[in-house]
C-alpha atoms as a PDB file:
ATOM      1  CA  UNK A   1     100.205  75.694 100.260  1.00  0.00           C
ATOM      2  CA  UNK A   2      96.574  76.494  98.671  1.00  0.00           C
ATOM      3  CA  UNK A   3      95.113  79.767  98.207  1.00  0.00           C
ATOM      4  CA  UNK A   4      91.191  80.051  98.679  1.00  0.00           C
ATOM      5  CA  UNK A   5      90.032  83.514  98.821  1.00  0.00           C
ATOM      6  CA  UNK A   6      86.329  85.001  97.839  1.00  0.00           C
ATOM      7  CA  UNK A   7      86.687  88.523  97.889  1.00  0.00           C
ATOM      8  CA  UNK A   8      85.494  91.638  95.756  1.00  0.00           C
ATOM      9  CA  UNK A   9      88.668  93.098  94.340  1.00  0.00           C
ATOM     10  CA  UNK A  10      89.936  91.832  90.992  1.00  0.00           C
ATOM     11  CA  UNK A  11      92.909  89.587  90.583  1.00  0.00           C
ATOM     12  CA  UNK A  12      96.270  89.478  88.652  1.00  0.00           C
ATOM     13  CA  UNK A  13      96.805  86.577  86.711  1.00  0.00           C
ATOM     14  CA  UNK A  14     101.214  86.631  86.221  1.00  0.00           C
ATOM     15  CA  UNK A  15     100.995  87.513  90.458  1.00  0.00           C
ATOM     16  CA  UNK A  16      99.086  84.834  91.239  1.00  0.00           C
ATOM     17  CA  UNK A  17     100.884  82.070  88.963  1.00  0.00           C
ATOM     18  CA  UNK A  18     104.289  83.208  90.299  1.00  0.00           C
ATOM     19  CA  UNK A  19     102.783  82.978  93.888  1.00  0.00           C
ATOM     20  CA  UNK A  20     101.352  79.244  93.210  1.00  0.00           C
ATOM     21  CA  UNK A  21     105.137  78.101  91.265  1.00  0.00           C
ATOM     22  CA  UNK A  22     106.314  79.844  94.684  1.00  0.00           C
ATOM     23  CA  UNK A  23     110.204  78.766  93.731  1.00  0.00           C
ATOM     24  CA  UNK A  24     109.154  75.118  93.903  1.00  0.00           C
ATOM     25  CA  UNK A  25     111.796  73.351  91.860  1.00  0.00           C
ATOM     26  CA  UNK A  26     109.158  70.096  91.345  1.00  0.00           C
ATOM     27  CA  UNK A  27     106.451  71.592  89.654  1.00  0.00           C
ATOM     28  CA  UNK A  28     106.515  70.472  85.958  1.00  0.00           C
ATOM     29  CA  UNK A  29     102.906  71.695  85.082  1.00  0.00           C
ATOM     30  CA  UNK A  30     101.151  74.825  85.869  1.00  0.00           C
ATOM     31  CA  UNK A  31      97.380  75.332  84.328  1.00  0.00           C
ATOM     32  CA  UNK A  32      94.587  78.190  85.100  1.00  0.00           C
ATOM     33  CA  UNK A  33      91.766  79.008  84.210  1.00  0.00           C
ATOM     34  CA  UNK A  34      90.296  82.408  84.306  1.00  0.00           C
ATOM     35  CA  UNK A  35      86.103  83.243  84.026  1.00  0.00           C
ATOM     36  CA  UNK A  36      84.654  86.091  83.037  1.00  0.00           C
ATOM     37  CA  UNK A  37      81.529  87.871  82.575  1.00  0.00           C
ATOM     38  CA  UNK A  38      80.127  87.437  79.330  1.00  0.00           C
ATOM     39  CA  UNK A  39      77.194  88.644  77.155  1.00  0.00           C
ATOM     40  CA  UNK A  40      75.257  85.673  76.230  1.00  0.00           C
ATOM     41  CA  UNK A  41      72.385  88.407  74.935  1.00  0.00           C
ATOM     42  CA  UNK A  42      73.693  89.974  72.540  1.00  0.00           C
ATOM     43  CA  UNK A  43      75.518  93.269  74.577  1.00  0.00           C
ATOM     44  CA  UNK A  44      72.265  93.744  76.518  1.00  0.00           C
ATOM     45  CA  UNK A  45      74.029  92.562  79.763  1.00  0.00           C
ATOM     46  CA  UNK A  46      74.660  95.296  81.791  1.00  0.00           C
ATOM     47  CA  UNK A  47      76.259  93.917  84.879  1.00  0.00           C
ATOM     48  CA  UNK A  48      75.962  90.686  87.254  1.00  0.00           C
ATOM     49  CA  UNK A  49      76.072  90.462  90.773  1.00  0.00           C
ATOM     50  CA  UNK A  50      77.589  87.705  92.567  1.00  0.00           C
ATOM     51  CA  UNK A  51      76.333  86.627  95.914  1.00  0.00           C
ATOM     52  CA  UNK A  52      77.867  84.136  98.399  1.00  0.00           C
ATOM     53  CA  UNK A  53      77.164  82.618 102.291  1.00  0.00           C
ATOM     54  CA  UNK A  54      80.357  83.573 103.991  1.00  0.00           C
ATOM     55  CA  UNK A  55      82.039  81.058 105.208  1.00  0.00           C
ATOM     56  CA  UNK A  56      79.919  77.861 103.842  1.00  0.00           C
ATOM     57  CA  UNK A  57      81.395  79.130 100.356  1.00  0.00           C
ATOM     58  CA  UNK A  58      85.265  78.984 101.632  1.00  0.00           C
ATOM     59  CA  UNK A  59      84.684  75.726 103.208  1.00  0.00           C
ATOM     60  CA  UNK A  60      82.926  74.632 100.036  1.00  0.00           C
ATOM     61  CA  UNK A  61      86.071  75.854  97.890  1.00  0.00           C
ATOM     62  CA  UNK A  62      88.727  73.936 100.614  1.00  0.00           C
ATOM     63  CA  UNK A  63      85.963  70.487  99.939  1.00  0.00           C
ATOM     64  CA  UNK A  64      86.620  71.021  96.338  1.00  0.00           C
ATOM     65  CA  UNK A  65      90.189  71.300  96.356  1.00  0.00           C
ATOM     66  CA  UNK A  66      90.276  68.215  98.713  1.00  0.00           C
ATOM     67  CA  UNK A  67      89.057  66.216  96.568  1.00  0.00           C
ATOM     68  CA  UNK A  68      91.045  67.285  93.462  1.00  0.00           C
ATOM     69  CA  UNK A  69      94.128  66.287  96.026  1.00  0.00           C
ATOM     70  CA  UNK A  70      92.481  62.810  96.526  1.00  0.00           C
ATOM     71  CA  UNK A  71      92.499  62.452  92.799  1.00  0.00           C
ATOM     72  CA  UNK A  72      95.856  63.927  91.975  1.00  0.00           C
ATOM     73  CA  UNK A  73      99.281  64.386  92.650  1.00  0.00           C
ATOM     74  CA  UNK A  74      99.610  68.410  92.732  1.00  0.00           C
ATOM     75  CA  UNK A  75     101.911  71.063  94.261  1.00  0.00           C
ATOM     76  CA  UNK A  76      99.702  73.948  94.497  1.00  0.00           C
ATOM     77  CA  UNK A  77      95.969  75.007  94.550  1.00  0.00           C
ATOM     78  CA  UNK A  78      94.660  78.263  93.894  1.00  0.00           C
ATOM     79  CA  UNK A  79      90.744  79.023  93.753  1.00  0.00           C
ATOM     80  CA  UNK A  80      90.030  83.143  93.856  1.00  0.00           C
ATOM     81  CA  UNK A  81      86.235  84.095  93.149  1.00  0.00           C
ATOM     82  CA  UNK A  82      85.076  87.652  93.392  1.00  0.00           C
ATOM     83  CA  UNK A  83      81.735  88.726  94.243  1.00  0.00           C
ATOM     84  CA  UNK A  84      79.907  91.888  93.713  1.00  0.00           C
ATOM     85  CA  UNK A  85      78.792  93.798  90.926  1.00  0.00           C
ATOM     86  CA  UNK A  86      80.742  92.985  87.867  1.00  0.00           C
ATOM     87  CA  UNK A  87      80.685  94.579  84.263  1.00  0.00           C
ATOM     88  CA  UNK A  88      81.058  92.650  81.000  1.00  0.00           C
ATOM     89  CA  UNK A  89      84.333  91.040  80.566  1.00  0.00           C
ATOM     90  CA  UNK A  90      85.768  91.461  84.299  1.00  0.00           C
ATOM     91  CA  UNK A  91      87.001  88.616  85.569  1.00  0.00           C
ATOM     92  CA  UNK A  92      85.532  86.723  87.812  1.00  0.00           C
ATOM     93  CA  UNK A  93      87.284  83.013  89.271  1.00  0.00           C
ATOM     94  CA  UNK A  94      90.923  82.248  88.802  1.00  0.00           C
ATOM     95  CA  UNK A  95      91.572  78.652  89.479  1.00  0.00           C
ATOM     96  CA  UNK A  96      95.573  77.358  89.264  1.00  0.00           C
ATOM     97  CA  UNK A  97      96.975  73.927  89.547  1.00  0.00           C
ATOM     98  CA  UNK A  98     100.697  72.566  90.074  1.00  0.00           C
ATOM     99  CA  UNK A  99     101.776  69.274  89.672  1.00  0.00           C
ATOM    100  CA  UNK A 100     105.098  67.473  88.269  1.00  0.00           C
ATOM    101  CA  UNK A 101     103.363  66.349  85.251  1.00  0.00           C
ATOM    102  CA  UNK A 102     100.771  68.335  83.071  1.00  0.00           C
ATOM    103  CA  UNK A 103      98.013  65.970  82.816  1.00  0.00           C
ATOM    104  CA  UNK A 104      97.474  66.000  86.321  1.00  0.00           C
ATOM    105  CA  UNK A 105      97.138  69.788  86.394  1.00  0.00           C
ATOM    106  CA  UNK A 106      95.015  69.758  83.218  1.00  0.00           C
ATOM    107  CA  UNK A 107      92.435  67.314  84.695  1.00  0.00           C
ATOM    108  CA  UNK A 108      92.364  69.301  88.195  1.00  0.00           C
ATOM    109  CA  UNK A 109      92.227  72.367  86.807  1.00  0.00           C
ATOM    110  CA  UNK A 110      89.096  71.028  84.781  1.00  0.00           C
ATOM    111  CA  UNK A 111      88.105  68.863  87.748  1.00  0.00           C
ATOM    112  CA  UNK A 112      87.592  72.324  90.255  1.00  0.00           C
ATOM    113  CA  UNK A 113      86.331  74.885  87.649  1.00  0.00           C
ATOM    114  CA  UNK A 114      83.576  72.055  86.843  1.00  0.00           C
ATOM    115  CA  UNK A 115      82.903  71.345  90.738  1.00  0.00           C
ATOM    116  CA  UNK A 116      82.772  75.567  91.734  1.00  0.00           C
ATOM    117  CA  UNK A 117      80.250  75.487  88.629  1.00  0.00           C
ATOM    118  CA  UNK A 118      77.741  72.881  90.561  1.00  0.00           C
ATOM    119  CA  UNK A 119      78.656  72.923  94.206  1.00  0.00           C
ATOM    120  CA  UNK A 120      79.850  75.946  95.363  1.00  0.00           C
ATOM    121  CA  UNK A 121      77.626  78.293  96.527  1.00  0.00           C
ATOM    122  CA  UNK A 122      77.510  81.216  94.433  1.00  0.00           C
ATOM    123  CA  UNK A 123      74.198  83.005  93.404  1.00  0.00           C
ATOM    124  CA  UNK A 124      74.683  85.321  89.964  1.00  0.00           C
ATOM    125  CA  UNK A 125      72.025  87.612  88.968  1.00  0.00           C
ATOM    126  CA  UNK A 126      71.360  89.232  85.925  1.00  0.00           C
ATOM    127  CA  UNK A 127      71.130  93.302  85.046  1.00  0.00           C
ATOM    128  CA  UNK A 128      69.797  93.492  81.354  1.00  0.00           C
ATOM    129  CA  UNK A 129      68.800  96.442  79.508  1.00  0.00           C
ATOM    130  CA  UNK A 130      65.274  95.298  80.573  1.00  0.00           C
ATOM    131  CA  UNK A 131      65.231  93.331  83.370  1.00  0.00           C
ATOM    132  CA  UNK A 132      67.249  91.517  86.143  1.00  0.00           C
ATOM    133  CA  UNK A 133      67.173  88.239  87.412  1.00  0.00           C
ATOM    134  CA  UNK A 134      68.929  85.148  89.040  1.00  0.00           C
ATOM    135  CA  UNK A 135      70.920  82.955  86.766  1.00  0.00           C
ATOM    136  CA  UNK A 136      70.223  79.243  86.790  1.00  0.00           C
ATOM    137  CA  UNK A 137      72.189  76.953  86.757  1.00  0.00           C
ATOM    138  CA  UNK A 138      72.836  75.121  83.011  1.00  0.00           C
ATOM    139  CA  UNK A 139      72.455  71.399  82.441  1.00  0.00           C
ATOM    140  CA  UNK A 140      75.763  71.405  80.601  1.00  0.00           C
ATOM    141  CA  UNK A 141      77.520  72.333  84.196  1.00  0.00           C
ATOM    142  CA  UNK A 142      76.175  69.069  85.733  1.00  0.00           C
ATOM    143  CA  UNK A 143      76.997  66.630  82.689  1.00  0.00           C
ATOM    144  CA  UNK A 144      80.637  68.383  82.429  1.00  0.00           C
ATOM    145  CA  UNK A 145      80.657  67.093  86.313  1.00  0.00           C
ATOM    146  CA  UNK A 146      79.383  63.900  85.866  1.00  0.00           C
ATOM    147  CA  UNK A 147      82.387  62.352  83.669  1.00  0.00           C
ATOM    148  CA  UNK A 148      84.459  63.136  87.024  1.00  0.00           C
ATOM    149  CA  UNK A 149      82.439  60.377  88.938  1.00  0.00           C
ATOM    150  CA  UNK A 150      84.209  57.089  88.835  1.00  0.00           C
END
């Protein structure tokens, strides 16, 4: 069974990987991924706010996860982003995937952190030392998605 959740409190990462194995004597593989706030301005960051449309973003996060099932043979699916204010090095998305084999869970795991990165709809903005402002997002997102079209 998948987990999508967006919600403001932080995550643990051992909970939530023992939750997604969930006893399941099949799964072979089990990859995550974990963001997190970082200072890409040299420790001027202060903190950044995430923003999301309730509802649109959880059906946007169930979409994505769809389609990594279309592509892939996997047990489990978990997808947790927070939103709020967030400091320097909090975490902010988990995503987890089960399978039998690894490669499968590698290339989902890869496949949804790259698709929440473009599609989902998440708005970030900024606190600096000096200013705040909305994050854009980075070419390097959409070319990372790109080698999943086929």
């Amino acid at each position: 069974m998948d987990k999508i959740i967006v919600q403001t409190d932080d995550f643990d990462l051992t909970t939530e990987v023992n939750l997604a194995r969930a006893n399941n004597s099949s799964v072979g593989a089990i990859v995550s991924f974990v963001g997190t706030v970082r200072d890409l301005r040299s420790k001027s960051l202060s903190s950044m706010t995430l923003e999301h449309y309730p509802g649109m973003t959880e059906k946007s996060l169930e979409l994505i996860a769809t389609k990594a099932r279309e592509k892939w043979e996997l047990q489990n699916i978990t997808i947790i982003h927070r939103i709020g204010t967030l400091n320097v090095n909090d975490q902010i998305v988990l995503v987890i995937t089960t399978s039998k084999h690894r490669q499968e869970a590698f290339d989902s795991c890869n496949f949804i952190i790259d698709y929440l990165k473009t599609d989902a709809p998440f708005w970030k903005k900024e606190l600096t030392e000096n200013n705040e402002g909305w994050v854009e997002a980075r070419v390097s997102d959409k070319k990372q998605k790109k080698r999943w079209k086929s």
